[in-house]
C-alpha atoms as a PDB file:
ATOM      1  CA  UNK A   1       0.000   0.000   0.000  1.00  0.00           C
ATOM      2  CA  UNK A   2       1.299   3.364  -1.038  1.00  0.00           C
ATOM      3  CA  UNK A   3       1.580   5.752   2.289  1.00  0.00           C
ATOM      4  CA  UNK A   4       3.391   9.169   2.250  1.00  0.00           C
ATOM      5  CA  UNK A   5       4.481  10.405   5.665  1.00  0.00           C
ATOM      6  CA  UNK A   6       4.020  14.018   6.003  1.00  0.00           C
ATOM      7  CA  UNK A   7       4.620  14.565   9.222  1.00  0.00           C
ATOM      8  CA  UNK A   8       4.038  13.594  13.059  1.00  0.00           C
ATOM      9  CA  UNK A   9       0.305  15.180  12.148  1.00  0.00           C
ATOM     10  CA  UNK A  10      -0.656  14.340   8.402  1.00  0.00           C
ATOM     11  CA  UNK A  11      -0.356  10.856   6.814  1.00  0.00           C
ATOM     12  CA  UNK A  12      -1.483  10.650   2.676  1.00  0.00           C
ATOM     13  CA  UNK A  13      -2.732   7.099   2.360  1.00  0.00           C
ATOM     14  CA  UNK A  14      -3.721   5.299  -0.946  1.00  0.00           C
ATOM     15  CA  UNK A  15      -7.281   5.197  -1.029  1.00  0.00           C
ATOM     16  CA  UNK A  16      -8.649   1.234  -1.127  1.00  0.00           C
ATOM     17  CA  UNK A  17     -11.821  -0.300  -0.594  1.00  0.00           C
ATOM     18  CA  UNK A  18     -12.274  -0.465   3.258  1.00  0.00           C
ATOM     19  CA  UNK A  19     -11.977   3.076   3.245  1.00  0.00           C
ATOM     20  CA  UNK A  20     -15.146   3.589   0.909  1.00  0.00           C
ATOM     21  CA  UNK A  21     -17.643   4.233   4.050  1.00  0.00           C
ATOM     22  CA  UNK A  22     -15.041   6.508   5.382  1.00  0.00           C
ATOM     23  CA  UNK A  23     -14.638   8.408   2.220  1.00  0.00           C
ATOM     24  CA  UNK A  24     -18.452   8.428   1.879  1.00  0.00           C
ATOM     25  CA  UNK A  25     -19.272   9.378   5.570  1.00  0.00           C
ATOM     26  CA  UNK A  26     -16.435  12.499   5.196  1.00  0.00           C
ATOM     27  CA  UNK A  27     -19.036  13.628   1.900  1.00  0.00           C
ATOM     28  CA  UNK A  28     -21.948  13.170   3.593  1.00  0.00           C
ATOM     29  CA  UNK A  29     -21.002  15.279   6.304  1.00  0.00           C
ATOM     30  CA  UNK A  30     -19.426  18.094   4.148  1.00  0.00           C
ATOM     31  CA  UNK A  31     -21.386  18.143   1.390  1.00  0.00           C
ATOM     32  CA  UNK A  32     -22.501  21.914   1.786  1.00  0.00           C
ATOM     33  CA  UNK A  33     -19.147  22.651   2.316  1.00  0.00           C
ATOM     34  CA  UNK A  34     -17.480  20.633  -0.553  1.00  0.00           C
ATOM     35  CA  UNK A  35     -20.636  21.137  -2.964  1.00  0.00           C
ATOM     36  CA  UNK A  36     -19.150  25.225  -3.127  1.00  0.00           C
ATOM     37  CA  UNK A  37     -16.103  24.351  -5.483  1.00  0.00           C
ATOM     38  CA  UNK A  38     -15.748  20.265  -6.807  1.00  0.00           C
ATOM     39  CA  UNK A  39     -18.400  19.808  -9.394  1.00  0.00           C
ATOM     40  CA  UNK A  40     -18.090  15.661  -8.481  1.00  0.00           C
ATOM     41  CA  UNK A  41     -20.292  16.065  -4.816  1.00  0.00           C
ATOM     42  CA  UNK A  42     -23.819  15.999  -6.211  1.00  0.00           C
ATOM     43  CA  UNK A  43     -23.110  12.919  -8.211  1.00  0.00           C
ATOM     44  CA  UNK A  44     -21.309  11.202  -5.386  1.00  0.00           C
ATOM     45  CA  UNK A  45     -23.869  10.251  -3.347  1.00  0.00           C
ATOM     46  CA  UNK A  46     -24.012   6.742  -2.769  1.00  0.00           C
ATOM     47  CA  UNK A  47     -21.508   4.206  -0.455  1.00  0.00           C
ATOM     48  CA  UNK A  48     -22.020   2.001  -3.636  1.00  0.00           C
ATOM     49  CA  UNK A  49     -20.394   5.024  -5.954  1.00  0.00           C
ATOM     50  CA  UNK A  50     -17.306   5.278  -3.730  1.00  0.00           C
ATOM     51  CA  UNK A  51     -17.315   1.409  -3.662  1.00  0.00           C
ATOM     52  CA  UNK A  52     -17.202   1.428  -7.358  1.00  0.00           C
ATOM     53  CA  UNK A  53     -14.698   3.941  -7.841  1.00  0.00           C
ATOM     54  CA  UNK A  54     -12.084   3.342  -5.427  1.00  0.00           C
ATOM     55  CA  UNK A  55     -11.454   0.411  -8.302  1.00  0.00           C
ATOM     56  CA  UNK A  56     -10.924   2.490 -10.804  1.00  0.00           C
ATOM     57  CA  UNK A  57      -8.214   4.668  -8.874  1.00  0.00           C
ATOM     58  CA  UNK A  58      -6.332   1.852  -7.848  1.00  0.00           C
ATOM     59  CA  UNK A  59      -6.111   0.368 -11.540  1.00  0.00           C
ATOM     60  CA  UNK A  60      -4.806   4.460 -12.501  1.00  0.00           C
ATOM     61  CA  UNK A  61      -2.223   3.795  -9.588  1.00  0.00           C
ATOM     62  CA  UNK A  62      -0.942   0.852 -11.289  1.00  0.00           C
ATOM     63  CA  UNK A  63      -0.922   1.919 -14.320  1.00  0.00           C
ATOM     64  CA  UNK A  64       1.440   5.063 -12.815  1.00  0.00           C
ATOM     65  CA  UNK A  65      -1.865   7.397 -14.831  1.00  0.00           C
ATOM     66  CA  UNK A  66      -2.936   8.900 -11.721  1.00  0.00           C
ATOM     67  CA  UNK A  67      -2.660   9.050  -7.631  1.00  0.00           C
ATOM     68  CA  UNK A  68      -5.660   9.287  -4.966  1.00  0.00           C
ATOM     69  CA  UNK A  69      -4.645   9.157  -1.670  1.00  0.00           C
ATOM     70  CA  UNK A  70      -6.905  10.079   1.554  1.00  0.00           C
ATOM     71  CA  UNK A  71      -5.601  12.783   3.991  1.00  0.00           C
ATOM     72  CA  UNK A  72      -5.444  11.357   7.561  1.00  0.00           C
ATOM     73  CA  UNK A  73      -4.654  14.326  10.089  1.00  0.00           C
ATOM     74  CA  UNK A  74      -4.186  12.633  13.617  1.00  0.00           C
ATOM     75  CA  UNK A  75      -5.582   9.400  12.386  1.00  0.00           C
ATOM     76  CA  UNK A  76      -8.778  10.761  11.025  1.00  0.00           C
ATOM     77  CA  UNK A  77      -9.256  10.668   7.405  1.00  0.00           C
ATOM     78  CA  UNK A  78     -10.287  14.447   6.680  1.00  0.00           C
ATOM     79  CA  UNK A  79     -10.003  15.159   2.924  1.00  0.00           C
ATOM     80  CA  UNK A  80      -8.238  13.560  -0.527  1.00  0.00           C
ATOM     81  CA  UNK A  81      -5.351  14.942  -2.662  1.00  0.00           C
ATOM     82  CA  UNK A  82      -4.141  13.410  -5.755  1.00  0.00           C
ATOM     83  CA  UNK A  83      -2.356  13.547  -9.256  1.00  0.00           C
ATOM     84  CA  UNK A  84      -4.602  13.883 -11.919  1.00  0.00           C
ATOM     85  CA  UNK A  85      -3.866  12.806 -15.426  1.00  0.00           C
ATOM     86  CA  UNK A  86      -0.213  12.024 -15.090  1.00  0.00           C
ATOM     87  CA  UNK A  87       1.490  12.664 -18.658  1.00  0.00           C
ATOM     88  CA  UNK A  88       4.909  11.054 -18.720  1.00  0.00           C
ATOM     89  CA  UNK A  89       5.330  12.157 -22.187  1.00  0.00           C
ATOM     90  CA  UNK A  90       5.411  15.639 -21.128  1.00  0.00           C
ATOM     91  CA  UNK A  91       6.075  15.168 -17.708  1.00  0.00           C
ATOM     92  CA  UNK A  92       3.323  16.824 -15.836  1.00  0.00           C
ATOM     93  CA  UNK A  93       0.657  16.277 -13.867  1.00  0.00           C
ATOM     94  CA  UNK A  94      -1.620  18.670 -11.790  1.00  0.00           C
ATOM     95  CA  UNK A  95      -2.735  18.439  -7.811  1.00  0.00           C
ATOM     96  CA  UNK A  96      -6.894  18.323  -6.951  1.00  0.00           C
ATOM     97  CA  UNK A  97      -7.569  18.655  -2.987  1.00  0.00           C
ATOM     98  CA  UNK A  98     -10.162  18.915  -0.342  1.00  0.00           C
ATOM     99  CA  UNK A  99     -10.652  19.148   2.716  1.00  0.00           C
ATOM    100  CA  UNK A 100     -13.178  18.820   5.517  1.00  0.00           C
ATOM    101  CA  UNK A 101     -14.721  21.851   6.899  1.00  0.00           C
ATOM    102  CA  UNK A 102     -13.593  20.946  10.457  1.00  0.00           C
ATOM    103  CA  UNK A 103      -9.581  20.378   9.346  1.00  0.00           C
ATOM    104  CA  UNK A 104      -9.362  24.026   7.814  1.00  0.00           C
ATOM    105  CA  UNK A 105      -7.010  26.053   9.226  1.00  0.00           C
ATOM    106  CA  UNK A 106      -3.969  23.854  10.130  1.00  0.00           C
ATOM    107  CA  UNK A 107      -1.823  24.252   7.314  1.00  0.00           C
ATOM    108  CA  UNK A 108      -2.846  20.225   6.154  1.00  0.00           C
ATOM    109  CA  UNK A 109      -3.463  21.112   2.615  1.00  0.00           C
ATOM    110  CA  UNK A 110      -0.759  23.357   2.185  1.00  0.00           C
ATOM    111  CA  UNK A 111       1.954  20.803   3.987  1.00  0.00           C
ATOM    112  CA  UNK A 112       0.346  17.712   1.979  1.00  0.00           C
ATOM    113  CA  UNK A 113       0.919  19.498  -1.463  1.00  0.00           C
ATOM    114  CA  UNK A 114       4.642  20.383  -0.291  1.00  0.00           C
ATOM    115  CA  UNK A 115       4.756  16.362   0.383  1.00  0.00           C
ATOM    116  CA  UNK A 116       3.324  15.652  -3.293  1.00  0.00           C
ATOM    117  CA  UNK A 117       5.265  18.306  -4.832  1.00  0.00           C
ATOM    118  CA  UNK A 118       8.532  16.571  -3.187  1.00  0.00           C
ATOM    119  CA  UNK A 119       7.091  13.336  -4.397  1.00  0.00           C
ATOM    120  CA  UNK A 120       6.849  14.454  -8.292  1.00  0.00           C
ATOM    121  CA  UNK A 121       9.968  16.437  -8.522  1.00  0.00           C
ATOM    122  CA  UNK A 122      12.375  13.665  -6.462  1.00  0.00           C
ATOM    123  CA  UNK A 123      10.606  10.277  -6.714  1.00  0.00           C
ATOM    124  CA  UNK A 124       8.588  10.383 -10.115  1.00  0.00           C
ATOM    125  CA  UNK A 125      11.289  12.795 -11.586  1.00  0.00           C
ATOM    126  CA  UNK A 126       8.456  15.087 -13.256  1.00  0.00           C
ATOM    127  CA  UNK A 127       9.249  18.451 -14.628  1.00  0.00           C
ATOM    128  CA  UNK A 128       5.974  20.478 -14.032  1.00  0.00           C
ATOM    129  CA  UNK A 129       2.804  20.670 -11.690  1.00  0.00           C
ATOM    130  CA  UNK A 130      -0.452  22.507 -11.900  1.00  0.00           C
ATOM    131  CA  UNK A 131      -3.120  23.334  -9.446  1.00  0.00           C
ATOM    132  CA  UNK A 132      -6.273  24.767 -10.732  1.00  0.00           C
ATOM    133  CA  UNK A 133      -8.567  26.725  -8.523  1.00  0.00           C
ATOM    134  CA  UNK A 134     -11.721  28.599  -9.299  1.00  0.00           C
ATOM    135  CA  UNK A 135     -11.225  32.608  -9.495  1.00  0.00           C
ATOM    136  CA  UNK A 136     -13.215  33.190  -6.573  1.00  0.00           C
ATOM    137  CA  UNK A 137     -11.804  30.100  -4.581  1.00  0.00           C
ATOM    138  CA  UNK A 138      -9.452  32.333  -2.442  1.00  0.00           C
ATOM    139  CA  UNK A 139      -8.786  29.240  -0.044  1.00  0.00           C
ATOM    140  CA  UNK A 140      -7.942  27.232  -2.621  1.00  0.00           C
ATOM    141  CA  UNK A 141      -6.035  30.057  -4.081  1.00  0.00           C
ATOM    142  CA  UNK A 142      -4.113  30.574  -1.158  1.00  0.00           C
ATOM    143  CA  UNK A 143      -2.502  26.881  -1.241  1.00  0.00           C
ATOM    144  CA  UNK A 144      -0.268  27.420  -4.261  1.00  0.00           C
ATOM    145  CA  UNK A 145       0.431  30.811  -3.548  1.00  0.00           C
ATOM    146  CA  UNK A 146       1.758  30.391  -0.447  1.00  0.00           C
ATOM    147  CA  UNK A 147       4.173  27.372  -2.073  1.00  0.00           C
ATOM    148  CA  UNK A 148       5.511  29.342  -4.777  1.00  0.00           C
ATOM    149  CA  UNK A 149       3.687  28.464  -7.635  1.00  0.00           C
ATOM    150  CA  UNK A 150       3.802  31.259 -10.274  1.00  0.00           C
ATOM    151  CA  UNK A 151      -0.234  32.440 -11.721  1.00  0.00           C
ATOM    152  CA  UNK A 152       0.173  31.392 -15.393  1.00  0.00           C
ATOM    153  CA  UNK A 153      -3.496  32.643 -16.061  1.00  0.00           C
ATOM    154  CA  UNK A 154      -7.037  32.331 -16.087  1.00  0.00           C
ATOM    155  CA  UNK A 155      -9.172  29.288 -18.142  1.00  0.00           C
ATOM    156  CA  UNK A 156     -12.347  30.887 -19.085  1.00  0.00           C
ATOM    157  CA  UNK A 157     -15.294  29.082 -18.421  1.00  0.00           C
ATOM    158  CA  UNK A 158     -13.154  26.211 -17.970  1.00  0.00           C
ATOM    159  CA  UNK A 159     -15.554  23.970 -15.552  1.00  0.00           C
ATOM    160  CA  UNK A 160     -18.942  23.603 -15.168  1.00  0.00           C
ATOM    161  CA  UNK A 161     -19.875  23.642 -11.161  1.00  0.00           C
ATOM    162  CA  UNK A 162     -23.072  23.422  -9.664  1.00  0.00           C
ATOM    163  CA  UNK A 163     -25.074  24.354 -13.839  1.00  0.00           C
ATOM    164  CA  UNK A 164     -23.151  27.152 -14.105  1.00  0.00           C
ATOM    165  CA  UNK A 165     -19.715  27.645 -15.509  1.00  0.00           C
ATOM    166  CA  UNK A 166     -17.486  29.137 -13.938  1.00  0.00           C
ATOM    167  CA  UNK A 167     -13.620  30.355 -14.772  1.00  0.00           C
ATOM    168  CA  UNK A 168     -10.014  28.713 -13.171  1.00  0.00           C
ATOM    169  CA  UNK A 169      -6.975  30.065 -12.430  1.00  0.00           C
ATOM    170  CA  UNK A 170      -4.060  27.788 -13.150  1.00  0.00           C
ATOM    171  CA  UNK A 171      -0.741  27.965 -11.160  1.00  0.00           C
ATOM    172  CA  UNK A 172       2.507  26.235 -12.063  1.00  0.00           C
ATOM    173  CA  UNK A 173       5.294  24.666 -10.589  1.00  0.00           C
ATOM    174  CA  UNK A 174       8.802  23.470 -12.357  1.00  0.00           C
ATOM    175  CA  UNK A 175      11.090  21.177 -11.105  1.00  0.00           C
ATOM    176  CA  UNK A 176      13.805  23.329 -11.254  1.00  0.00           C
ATOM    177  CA  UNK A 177      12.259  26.308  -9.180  1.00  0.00           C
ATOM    178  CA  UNK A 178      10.597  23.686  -6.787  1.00  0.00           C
ATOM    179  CA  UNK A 179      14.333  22.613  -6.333  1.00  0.00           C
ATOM    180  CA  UNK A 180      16.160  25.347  -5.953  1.00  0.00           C
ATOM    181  CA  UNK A 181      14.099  26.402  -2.873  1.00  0.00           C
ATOM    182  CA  UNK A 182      15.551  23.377  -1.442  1.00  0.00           C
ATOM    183  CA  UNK A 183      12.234  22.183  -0.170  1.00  0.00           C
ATOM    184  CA  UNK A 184      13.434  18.198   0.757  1.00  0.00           C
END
């Protein structure tokens, strides 16, 4: 089982099938809260649709096409973070998070990127990240910000949340700058 130590508070755990209630229950109970920004909530509400698609990510993590891991902060699992769309032609990927409403505030998104971004620049070897937030997402905003990530631009109308689309900044991250920040 994959596991990425963060540190003595934040554990990123590859997400399998006994943790499909889990994953559910943390939904169920944010669903307000998540519903806001990732257009996936209103369609995820089932145990039986985590059950099915906890499958599918662990076939993508074998086939090295994507990562979802589950966030446990003191032993509770309290959001997911992952690599979406891995392209080892091109060597890029980009980060997707969230986070329960009652976690916010402790620096666990921004530390478990840092983790992932050490992960794709020294274990995978991959030249480039992305994060895309929504332009009125300033939490989300505030993650790759605060890492470093340079504001490349804005997608217009570039998802569709909640019937409505709605436009994304996207941030970057290279290797290189990740590295010379000396961020091990």
């Amino acid at each position: 089982m994959f596991t990425l130590k963060v540190d003595h508070d934040i554990e990123l755990q590859l997400l399998e099938r006994h943790h499909a209630f889990n994953l559910f229950q943390l939904v169920e109970e944010n669903r307000d809260h998540l519903r806001e920004w990732m257009p996936w909530v209103d369609s995820m509400n089932s145990l039986y649709q985590f059950e099915s698609i906890i499958p599918v990510w662990l076939t993508q993590f074998a086939e090295n096409s994507a990562l979802n891991v589950g966030i446990l902060y003191k032993g509770d699992l309290v959001g997911s973070i992952g690599l979406n769309q891995m392209d080892w032609y091109n060597s890029t990927t980009s980060i997707g998070y969230y986070l329960a409403k009652k976690a916010e505030g402790h620096g666990v998104i921004t530390r478990s990127v840092q983790a992932l971004l050490n992960y794709c620049f020294f274990q995978l070897g991959l030249n480039r990240v992305e994060i895309r937030c929504g332009v009125k997402n300033k939490k989300s905003q505030a993650i790759p910000e605060r890492l470093g990530f340079v504001k490349e631009g804005i997608i217009r109308d570039g998802e569709q949340l909640n019937g409505r689309f709605h436009n994304l900044i996207v941030y970057s991250m290279l290797a290189r700058e990740w590295k010379g920040t000396k961020r091990k």
